[in-house]
PDB file of N, CA and C in Angstrom:
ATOM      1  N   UNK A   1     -57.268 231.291 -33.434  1.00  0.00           N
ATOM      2  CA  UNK A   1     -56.424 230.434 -32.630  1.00  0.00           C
ATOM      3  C   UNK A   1     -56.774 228.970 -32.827  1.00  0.00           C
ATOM      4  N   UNK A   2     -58.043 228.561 -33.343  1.00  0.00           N
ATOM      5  CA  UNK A   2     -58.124 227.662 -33.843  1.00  0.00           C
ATOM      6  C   UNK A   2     -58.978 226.522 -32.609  1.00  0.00           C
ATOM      7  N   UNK A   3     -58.995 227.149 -31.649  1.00  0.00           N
ATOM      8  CA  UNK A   3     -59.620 225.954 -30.668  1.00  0.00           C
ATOM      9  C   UNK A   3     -60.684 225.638 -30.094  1.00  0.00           C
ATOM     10  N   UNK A   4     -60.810 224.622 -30.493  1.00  0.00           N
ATOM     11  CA  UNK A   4     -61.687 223.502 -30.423  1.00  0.00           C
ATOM     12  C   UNK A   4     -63.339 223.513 -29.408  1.00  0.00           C
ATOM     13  N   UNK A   5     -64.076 223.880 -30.168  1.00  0.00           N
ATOM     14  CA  UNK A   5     -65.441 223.868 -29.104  1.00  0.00           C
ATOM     15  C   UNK A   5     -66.232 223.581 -28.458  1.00  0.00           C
ATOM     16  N   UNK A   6     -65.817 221.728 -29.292  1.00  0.00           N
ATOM     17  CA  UNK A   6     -66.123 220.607 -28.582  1.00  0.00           C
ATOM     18  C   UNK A   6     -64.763 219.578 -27.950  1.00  0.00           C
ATOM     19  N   UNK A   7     -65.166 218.874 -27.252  1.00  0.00           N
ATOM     20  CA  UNK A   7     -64.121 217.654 -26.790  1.00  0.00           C
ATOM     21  C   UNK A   7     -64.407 216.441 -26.210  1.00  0.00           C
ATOM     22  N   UNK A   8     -64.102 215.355 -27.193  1.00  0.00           N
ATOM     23  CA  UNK A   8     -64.813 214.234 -27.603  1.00  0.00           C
ATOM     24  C   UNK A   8     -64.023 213.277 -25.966  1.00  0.00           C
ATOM     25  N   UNK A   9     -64.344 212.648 -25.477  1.00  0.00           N
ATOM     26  CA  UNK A   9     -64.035 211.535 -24.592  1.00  0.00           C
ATOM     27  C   UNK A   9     -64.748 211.822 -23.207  1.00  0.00           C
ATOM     28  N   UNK A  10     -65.693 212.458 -23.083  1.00  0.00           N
ATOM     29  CA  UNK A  10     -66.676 213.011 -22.043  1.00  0.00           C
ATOM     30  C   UNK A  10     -67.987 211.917 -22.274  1.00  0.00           C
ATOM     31  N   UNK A  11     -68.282 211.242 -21.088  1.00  0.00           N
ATOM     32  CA  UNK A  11     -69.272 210.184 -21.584  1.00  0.00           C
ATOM     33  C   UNK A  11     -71.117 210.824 -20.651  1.00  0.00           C
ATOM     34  N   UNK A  12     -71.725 210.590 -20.927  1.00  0.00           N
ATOM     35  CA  UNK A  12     -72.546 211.270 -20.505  1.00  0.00           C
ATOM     36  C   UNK A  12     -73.046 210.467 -19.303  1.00  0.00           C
ATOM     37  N   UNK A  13     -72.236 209.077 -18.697  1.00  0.00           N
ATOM     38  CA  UNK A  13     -72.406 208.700 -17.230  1.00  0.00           C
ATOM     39  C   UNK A  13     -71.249 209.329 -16.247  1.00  0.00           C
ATOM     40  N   UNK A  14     -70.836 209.851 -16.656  1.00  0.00           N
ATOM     41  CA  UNK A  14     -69.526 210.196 -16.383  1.00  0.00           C
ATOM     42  C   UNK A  14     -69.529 211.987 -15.662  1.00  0.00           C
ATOM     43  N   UNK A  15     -70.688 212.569 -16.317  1.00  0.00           N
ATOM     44  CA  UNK A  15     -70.754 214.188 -16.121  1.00  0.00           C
ATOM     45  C   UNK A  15     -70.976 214.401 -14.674  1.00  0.00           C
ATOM     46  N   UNK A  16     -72.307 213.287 -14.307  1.00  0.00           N
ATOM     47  CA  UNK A  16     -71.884 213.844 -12.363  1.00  0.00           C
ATOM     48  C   UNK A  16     -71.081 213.672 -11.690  1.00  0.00           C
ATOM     49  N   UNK A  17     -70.531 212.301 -12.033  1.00  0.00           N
ATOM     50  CA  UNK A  17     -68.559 212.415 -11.023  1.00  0.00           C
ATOM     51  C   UNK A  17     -68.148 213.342 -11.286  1.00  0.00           C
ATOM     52  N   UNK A  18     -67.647 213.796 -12.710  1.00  0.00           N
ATOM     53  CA  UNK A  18     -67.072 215.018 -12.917  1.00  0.00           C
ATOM     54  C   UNK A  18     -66.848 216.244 -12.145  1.00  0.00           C
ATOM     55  N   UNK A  19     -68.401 216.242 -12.583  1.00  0.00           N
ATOM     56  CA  UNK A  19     -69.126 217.707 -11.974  1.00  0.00           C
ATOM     57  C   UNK A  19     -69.153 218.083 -10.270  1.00  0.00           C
ATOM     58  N   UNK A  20     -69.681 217.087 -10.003  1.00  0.00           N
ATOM     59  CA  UNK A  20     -69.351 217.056  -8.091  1.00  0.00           C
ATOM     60  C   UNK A  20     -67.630 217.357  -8.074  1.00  0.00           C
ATOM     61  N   UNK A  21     -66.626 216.019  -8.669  1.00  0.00           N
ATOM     62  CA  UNK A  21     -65.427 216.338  -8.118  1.00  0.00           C
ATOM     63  C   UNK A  21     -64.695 217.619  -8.061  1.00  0.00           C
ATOM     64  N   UNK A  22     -65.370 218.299 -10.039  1.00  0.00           N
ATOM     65  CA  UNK A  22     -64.785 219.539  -9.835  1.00  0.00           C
ATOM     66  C   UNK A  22     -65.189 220.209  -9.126  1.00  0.00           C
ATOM     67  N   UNK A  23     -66.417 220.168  -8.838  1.00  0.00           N
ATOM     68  CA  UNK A  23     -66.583 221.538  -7.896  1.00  0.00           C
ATOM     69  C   UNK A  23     -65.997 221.224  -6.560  1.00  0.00           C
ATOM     70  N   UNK A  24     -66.042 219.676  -6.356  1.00  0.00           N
ATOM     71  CA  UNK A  24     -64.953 220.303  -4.330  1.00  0.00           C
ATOM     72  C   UNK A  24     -63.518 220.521  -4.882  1.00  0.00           C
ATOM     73  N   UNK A  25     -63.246 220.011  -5.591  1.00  0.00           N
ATOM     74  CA  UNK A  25     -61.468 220.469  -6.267  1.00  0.00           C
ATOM     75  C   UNK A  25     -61.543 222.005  -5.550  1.00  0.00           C
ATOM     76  N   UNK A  26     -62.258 223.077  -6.511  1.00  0.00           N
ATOM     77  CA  UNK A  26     -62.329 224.329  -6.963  1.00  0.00           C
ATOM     78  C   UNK A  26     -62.801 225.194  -6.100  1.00  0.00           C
ATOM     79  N   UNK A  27     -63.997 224.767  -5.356  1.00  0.00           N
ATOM     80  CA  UNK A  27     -64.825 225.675  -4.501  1.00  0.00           C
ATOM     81  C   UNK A  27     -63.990 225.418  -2.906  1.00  0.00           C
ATOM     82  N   UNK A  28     -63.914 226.323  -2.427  1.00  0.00           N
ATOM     83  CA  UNK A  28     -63.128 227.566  -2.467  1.00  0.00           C
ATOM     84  C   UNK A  28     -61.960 227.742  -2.999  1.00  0.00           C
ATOM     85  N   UNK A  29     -61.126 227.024  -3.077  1.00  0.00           N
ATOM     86  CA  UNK A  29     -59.571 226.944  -3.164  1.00  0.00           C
ATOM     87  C   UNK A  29     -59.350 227.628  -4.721  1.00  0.00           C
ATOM     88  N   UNK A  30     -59.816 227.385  -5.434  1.00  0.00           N
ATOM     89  CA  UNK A  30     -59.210 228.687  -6.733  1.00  0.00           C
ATOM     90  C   UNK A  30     -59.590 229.679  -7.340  1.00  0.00           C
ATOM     91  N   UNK A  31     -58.724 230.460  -7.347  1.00  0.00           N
ATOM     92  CA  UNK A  31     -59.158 231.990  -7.188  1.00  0.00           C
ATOM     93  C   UNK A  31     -59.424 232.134  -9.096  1.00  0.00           C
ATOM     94  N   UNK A  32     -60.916 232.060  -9.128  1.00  0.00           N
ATOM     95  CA  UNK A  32     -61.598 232.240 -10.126  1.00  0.00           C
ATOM     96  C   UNK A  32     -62.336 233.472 -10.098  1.00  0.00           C
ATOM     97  N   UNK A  33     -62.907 234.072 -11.452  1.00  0.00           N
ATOM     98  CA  UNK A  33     -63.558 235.355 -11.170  1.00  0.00           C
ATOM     99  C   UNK A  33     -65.284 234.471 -10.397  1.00  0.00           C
ATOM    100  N   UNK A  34     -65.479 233.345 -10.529  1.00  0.00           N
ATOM    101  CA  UNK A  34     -67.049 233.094 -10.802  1.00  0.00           C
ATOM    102  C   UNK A  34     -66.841 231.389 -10.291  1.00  0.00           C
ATOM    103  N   UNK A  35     -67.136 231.453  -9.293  1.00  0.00           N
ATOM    104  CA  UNK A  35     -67.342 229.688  -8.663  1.00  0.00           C
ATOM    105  C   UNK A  35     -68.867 228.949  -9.176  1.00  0.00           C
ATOM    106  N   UNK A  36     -68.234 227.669  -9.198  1.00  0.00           N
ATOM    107  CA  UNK A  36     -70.214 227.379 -10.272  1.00  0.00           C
ATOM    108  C   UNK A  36     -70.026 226.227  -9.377  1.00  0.00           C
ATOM    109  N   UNK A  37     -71.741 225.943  -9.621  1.00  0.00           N
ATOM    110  CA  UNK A  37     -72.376 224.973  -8.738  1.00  0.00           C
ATOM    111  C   UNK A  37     -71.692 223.639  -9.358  1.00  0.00           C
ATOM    112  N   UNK A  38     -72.282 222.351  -8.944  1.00  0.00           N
ATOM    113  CA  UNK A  38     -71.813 220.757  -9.417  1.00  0.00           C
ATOM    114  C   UNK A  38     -72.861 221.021 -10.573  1.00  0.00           C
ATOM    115  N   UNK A  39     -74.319 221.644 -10.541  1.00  0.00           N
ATOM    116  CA  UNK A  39     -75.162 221.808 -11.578  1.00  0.00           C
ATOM    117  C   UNK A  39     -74.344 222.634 -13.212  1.00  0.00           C
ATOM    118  N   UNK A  40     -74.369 223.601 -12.716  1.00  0.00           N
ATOM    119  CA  UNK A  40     -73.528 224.675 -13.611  1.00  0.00           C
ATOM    120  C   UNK A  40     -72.223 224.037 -14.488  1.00  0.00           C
ATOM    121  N   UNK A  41     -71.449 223.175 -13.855  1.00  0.00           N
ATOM    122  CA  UNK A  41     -70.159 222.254 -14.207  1.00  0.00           C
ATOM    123  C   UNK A  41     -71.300 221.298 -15.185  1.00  0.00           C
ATOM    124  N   UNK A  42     -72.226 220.664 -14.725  1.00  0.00           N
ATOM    125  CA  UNK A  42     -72.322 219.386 -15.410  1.00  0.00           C
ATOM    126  C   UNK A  42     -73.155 219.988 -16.842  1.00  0.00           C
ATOM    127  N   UNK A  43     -73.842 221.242 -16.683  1.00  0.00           N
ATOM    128  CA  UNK A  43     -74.172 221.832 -17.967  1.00  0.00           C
ATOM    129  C   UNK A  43     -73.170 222.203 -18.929  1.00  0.00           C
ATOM    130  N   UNK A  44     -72.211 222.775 -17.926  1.00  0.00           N
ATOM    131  CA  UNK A  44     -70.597 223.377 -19.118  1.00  0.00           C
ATOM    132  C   UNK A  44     -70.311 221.964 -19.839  1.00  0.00           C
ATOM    133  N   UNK A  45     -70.266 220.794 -18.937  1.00  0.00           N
ATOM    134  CA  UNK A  45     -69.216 219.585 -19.512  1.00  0.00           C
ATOM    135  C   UNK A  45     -70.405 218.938 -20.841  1.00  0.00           C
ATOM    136  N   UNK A  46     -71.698 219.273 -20.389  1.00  0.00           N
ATOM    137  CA  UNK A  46     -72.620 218.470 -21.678  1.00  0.00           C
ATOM    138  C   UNK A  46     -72.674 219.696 -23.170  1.00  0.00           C
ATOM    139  N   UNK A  47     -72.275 221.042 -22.694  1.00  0.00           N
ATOM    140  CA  UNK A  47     -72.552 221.870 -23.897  1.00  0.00           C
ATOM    141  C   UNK A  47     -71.511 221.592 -24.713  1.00  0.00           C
ATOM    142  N   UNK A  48     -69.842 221.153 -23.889  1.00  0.00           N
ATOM    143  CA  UNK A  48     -68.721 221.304 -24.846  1.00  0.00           C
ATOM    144  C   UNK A  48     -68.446 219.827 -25.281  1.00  0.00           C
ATOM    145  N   UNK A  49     -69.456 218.603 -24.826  1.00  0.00           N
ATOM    146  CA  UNK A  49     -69.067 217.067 -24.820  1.00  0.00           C
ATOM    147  C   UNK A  49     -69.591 217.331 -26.701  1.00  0.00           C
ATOM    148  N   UNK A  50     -68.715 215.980 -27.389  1.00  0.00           N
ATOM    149  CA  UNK A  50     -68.889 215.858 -28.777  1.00  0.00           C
ATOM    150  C   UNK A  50     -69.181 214.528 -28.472  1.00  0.00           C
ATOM    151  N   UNK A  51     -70.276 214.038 -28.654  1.00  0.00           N
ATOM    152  CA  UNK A  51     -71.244 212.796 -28.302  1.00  0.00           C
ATOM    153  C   UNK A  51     -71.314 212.553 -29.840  1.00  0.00           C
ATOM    154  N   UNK A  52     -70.948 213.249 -31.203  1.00  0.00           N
ATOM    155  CA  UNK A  52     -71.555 212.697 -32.547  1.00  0.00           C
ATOM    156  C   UNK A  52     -70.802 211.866 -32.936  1.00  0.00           C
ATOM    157  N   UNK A  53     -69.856 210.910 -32.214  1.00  0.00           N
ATOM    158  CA  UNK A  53     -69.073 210.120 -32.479  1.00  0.00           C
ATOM    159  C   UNK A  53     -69.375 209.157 -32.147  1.00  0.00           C
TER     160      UNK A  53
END
């Protein structure tokens, strides 16, 4: 399918706003199999960030 494993425009001051906002977005309100911490989010957003740019 072809898609993409990284995704470049993620800045690495940027991952704890992120990470906090998504998680009050999400926690409770969407029906996911697996709710993740603001921790858990800010690890997902640094494994898939493409920083070699």
């Amino acid at each position: 399918m072809n898609i993409p494993t990284k995704i470049s425009g993620i800045k690495r001051d940027d991952i704890e706003h992120l990470s906090r906002t998504a998680e009050k977005e999400a926690n409770p309100l969407y029906p996911v199999p697996k709710l993740m911490t603001a921790q858990e989010l800010a690890d997902l957003y640094a494994e898939i960030a493409d920083w070699s740019q």
